[in-house]
N, C-alpha and C. Protein backbone atom coordinates (compact mmCIF):
# COMPACT_ATOMS: atom_id res chain seq x y z
N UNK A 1 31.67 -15.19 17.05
CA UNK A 1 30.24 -14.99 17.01
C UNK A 1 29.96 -13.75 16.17
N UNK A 2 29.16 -13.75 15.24
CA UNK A 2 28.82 -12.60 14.52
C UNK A 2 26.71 -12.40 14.61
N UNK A 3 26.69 -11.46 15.01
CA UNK A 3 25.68 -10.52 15.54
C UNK A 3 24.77 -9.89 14.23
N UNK A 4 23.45 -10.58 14.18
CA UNK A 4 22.94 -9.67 13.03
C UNK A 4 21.83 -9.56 12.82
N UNK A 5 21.06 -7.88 13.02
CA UNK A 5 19.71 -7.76 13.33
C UNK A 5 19.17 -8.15 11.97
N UNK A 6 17.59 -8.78 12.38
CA UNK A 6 16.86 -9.29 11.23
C UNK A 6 16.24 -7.58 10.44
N UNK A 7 16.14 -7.60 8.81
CA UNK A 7 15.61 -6.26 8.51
C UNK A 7 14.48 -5.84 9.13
N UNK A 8 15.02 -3.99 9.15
CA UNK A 8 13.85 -3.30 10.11
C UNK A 8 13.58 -3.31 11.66
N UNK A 9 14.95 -4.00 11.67
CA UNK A 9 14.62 -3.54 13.31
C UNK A 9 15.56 -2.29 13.44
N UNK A 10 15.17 -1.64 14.55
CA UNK A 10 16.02 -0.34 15.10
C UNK A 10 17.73 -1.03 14.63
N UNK A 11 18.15 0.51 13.86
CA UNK A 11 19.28 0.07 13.77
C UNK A 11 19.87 -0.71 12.61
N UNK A 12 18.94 -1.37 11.65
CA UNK A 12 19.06 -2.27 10.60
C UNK A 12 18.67 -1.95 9.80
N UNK A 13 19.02 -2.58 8.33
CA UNK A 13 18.20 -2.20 7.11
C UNK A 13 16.88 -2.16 7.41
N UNK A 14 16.44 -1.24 6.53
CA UNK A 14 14.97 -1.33 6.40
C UNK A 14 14.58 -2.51 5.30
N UNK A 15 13.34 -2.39 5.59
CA UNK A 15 12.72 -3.36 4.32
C UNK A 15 11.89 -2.44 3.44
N UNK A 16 12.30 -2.48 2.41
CA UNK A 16 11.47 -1.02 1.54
C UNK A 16 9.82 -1.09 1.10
N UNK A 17 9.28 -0.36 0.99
CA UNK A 17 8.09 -0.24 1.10
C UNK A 17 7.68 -0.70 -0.26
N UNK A 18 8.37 -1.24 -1.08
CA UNK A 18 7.91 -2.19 -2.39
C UNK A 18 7.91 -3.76 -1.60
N UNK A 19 9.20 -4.03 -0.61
CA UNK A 19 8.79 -5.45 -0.28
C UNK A 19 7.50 -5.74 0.74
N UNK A 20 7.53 -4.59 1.39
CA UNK A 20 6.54 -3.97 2.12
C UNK A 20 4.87 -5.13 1.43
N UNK A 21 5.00 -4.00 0.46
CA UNK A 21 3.81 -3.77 -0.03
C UNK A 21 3.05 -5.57 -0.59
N UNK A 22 3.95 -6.42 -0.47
CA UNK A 22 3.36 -7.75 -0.75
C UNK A 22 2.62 -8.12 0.39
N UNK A 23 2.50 -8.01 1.15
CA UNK A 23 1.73 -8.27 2.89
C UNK A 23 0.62 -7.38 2.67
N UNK A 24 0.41 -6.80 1.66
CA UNK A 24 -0.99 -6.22 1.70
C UNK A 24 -2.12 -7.08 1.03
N UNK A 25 -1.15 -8.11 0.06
CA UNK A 25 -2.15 -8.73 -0.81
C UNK A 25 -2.74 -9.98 0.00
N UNK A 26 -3.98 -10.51 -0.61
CA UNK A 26 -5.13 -11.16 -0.04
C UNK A 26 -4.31 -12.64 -0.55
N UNK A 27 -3.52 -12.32 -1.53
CA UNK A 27 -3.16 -14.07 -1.90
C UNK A 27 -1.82 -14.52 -1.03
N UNK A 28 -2.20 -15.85 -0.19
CA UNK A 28 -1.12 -16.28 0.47
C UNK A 28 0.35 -15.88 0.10
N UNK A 29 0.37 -16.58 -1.30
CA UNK A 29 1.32 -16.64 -2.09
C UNK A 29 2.68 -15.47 -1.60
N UNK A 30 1.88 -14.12 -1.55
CA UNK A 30 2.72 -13.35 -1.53
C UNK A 30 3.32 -13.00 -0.04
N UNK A 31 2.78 -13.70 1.18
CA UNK A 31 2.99 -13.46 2.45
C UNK A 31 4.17 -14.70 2.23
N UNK A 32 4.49 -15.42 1.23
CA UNK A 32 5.11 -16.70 1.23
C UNK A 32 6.22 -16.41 0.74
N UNK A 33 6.35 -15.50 -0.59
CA UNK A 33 7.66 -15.00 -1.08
C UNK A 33 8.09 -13.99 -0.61
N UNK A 34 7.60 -12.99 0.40
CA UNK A 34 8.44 -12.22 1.16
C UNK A 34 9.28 -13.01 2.29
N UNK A 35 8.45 -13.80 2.84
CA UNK A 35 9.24 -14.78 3.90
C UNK A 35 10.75 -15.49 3.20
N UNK A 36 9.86 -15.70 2.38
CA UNK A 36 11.25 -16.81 0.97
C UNK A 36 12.25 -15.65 0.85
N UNK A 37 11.95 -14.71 0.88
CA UNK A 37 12.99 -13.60 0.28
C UNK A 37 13.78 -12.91 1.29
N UNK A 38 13.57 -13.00 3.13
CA UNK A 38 13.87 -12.77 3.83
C UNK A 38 14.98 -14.08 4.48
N UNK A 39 14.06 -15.40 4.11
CA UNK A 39 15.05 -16.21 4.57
C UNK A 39 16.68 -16.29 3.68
N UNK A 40 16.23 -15.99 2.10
CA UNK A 40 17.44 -15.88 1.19
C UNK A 40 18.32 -15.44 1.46
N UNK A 41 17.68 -13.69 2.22
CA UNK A 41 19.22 -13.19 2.47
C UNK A 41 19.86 -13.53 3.79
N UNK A 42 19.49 -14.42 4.68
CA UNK A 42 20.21 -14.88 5.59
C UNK A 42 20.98 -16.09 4.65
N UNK A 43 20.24 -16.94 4.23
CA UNK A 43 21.33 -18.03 3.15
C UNK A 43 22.59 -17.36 2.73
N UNK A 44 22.00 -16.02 1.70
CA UNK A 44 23.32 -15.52 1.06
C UNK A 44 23.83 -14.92 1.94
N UNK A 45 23.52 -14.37 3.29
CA UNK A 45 25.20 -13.88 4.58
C UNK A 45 25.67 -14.95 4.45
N UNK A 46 25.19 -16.09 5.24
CA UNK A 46 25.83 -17.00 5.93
C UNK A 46 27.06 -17.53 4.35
N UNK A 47 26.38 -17.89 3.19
CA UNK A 47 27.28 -18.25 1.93
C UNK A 47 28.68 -17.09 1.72
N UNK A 48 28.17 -15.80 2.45
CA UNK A 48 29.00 -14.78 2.47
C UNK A 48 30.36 -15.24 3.36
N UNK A 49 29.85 -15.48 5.06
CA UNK A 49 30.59 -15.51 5.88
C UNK A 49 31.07 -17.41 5.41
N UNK A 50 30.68 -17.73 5.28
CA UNK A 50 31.86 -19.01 4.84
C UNK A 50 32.68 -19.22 3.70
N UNK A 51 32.23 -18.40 3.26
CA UNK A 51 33.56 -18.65 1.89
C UNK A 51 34.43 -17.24 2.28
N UNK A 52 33.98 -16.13 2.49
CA UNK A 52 34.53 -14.80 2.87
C UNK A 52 35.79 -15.35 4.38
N UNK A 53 35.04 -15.24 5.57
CA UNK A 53 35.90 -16.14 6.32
C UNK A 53 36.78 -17.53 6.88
N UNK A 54 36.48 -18.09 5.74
CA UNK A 54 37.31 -19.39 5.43
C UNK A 54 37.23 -20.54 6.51
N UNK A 55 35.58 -20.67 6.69
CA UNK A 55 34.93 -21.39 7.71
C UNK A 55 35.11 -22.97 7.26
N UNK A 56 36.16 -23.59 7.88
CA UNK A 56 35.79 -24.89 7.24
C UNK A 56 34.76 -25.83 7.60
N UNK A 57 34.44 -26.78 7.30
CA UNK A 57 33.33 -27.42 6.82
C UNK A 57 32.97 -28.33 8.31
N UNK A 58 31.60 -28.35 8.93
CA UNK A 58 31.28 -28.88 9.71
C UNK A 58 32.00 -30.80 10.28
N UNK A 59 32.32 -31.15 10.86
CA UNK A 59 32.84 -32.86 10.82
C UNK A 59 32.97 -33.12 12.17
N UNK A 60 33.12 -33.98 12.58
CA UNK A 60 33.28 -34.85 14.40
C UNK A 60 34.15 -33.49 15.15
N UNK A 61 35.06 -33.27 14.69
CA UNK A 61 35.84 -32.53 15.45
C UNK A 61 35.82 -31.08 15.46
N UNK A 62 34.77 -30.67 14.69
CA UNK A 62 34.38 -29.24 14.57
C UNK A 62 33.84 -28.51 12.94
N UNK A 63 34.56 -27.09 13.03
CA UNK A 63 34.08 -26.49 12.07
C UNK A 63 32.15 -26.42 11.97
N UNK A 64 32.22 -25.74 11.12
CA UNK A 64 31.11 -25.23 10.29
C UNK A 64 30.32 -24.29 11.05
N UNK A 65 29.21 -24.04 11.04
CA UNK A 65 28.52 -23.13 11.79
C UNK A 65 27.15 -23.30 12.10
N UNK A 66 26.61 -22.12 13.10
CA UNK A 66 25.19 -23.36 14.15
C UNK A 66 24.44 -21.70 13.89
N UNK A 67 23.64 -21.41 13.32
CA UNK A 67 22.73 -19.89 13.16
C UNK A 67 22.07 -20.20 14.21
N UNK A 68 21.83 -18.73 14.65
CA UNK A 68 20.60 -18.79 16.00
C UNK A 68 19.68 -17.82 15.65
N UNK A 69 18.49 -18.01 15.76
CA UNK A 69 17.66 -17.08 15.69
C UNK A 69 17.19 -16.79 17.17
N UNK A 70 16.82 -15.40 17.58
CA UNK A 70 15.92 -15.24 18.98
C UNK A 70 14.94 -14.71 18.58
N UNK A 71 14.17 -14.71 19.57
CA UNK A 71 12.77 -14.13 19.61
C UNK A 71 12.03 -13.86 18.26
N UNK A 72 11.41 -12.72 18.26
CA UNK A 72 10.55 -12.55 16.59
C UNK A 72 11.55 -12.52 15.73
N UNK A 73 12.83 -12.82 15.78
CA UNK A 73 13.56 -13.17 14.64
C UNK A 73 13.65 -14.91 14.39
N UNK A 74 13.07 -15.26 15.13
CA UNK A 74 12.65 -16.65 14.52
C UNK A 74 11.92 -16.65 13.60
N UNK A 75 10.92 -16.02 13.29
CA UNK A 75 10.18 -16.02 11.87
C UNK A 75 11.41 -16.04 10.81
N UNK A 76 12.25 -15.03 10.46
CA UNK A 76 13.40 -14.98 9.99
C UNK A 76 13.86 -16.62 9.20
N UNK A 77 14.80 -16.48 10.71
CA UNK A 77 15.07 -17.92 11.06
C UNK A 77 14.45 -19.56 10.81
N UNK A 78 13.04 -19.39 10.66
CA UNK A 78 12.20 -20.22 10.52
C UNK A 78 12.17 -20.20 8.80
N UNK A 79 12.04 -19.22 8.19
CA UNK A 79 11.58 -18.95 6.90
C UNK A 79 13.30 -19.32 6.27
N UNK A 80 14.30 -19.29 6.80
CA UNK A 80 15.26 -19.83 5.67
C UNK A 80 15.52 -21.17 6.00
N UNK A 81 15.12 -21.90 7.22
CA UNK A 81 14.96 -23.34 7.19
C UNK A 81 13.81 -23.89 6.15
N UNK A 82 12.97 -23.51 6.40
CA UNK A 82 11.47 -23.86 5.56
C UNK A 82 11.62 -23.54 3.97
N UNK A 83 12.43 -22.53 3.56
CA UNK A 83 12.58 -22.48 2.31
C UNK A 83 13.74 -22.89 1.56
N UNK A 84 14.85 -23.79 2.55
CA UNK A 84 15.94 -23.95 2.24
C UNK A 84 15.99 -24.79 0.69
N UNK A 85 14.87 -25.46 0.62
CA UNK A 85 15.21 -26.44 -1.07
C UNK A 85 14.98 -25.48 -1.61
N UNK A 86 14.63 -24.51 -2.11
CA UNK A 86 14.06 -23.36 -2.84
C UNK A 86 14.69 -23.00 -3.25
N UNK A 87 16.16 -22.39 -2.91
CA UNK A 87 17.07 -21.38 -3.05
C UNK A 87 17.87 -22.05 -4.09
N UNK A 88 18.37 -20.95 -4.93
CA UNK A 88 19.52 -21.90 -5.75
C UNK A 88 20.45 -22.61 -5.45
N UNK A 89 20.89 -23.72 -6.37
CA UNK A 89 21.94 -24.58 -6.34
C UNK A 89 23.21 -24.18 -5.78
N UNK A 90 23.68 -23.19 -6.02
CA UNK A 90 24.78 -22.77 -5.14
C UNK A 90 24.80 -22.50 -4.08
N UNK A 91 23.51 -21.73 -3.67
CA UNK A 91 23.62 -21.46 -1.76
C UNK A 91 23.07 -22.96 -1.23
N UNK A 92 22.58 -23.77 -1.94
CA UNK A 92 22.56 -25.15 -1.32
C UNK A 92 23.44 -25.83 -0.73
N UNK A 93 24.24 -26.02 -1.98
CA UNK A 93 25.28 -26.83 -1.75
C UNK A 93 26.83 -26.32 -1.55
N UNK A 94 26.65 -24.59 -1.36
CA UNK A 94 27.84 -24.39 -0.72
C UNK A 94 27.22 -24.15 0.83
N UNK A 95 26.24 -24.26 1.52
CA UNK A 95 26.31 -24.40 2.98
C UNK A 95 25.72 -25.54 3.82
N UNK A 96 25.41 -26.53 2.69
CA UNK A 96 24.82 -28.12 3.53
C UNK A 96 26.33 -28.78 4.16
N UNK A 97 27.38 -28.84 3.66
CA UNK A 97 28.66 -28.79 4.39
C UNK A 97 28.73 -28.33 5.60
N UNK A 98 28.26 -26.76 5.83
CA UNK A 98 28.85 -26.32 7.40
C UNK A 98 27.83 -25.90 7.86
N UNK A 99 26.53 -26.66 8.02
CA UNK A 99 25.28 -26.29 8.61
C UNK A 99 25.74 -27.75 9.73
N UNK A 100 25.99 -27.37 10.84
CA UNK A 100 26.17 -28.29 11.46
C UNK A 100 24.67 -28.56 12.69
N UNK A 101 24.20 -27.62 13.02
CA UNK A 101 22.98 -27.35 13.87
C UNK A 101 22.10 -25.84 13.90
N UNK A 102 20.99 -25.57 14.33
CA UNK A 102 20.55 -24.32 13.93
C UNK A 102 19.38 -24.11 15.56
N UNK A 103 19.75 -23.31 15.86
CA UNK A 103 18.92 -22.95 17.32
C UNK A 103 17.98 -22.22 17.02
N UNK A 104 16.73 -22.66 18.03
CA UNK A 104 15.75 -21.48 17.51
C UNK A 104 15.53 -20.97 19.26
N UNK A 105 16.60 -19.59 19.49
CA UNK A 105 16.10 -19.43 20.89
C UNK A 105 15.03 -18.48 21.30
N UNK A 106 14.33 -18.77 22.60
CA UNK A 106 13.65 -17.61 23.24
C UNK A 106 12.09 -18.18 22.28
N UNK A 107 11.88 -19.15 22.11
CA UNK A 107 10.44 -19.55 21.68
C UNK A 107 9.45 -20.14 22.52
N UNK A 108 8.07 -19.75 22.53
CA UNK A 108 7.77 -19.81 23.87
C UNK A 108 6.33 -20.63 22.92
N UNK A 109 5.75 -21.70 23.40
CA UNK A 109 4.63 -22.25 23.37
C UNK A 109 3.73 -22.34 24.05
N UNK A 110 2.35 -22.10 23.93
CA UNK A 110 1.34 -22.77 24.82
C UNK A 110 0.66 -24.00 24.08
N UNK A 111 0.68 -24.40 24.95
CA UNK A 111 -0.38 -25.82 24.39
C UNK A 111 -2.33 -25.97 25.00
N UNK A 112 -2.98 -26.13 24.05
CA UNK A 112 -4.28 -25.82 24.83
C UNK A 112 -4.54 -26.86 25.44
């Protein structure tokens, strides 16, 4: 199991006050490519930790790997599912192999 705070929380990278600064603007757009740009770098760990740790490839009998997001790191979590066609060709298709399932825990709904 490998452990990894989403940026800016206590303890974690920060997020610098240039990526910051797109959440100020009035056009969606840019509340859309910070998300896109947050989910990326979870793509590029995870592309990290499977070729780096020699994760083989999801199949009946195992392998590959299951990301979890908790709590307000589901936004996170949410934003590199949602932007997954987006990303380049290589983090595509080096982790559609060992994406075997993806948890989204600690999410809480009301329904009206």
């Amino acid at each position: 199991m490998i452990a990894v705070n989403r940026r800016n929380y206590p303890g974690s990278t920060s997020v610098s006050d240039e990526e910051l600064k797109v959440l100020d603007e009035t056009d969606p757009a840019c509340g859309s490519k910070f998300l896109r740009d947050r989910g990326l770098e979870i793509a590029l760990l995870l592309v990290w930790i499977v070729e780096e740790l020699k994760v083989p490839p999801a199949n009946s009998e195992g392998g590959g790997i299951v990301p979890l997001g908790w709590s307000m790191g589901n936004i996170w979590s949410m934003s590199f599912l949602r932007f997954f066609g987006s990303y380049p060709e290589y983090v595509r298709t080096t982790l559609k192999p060992y994406l075997r399932t993806f948890i989204l825990y600690g999410l809480c709904f009301q329904v009206l």
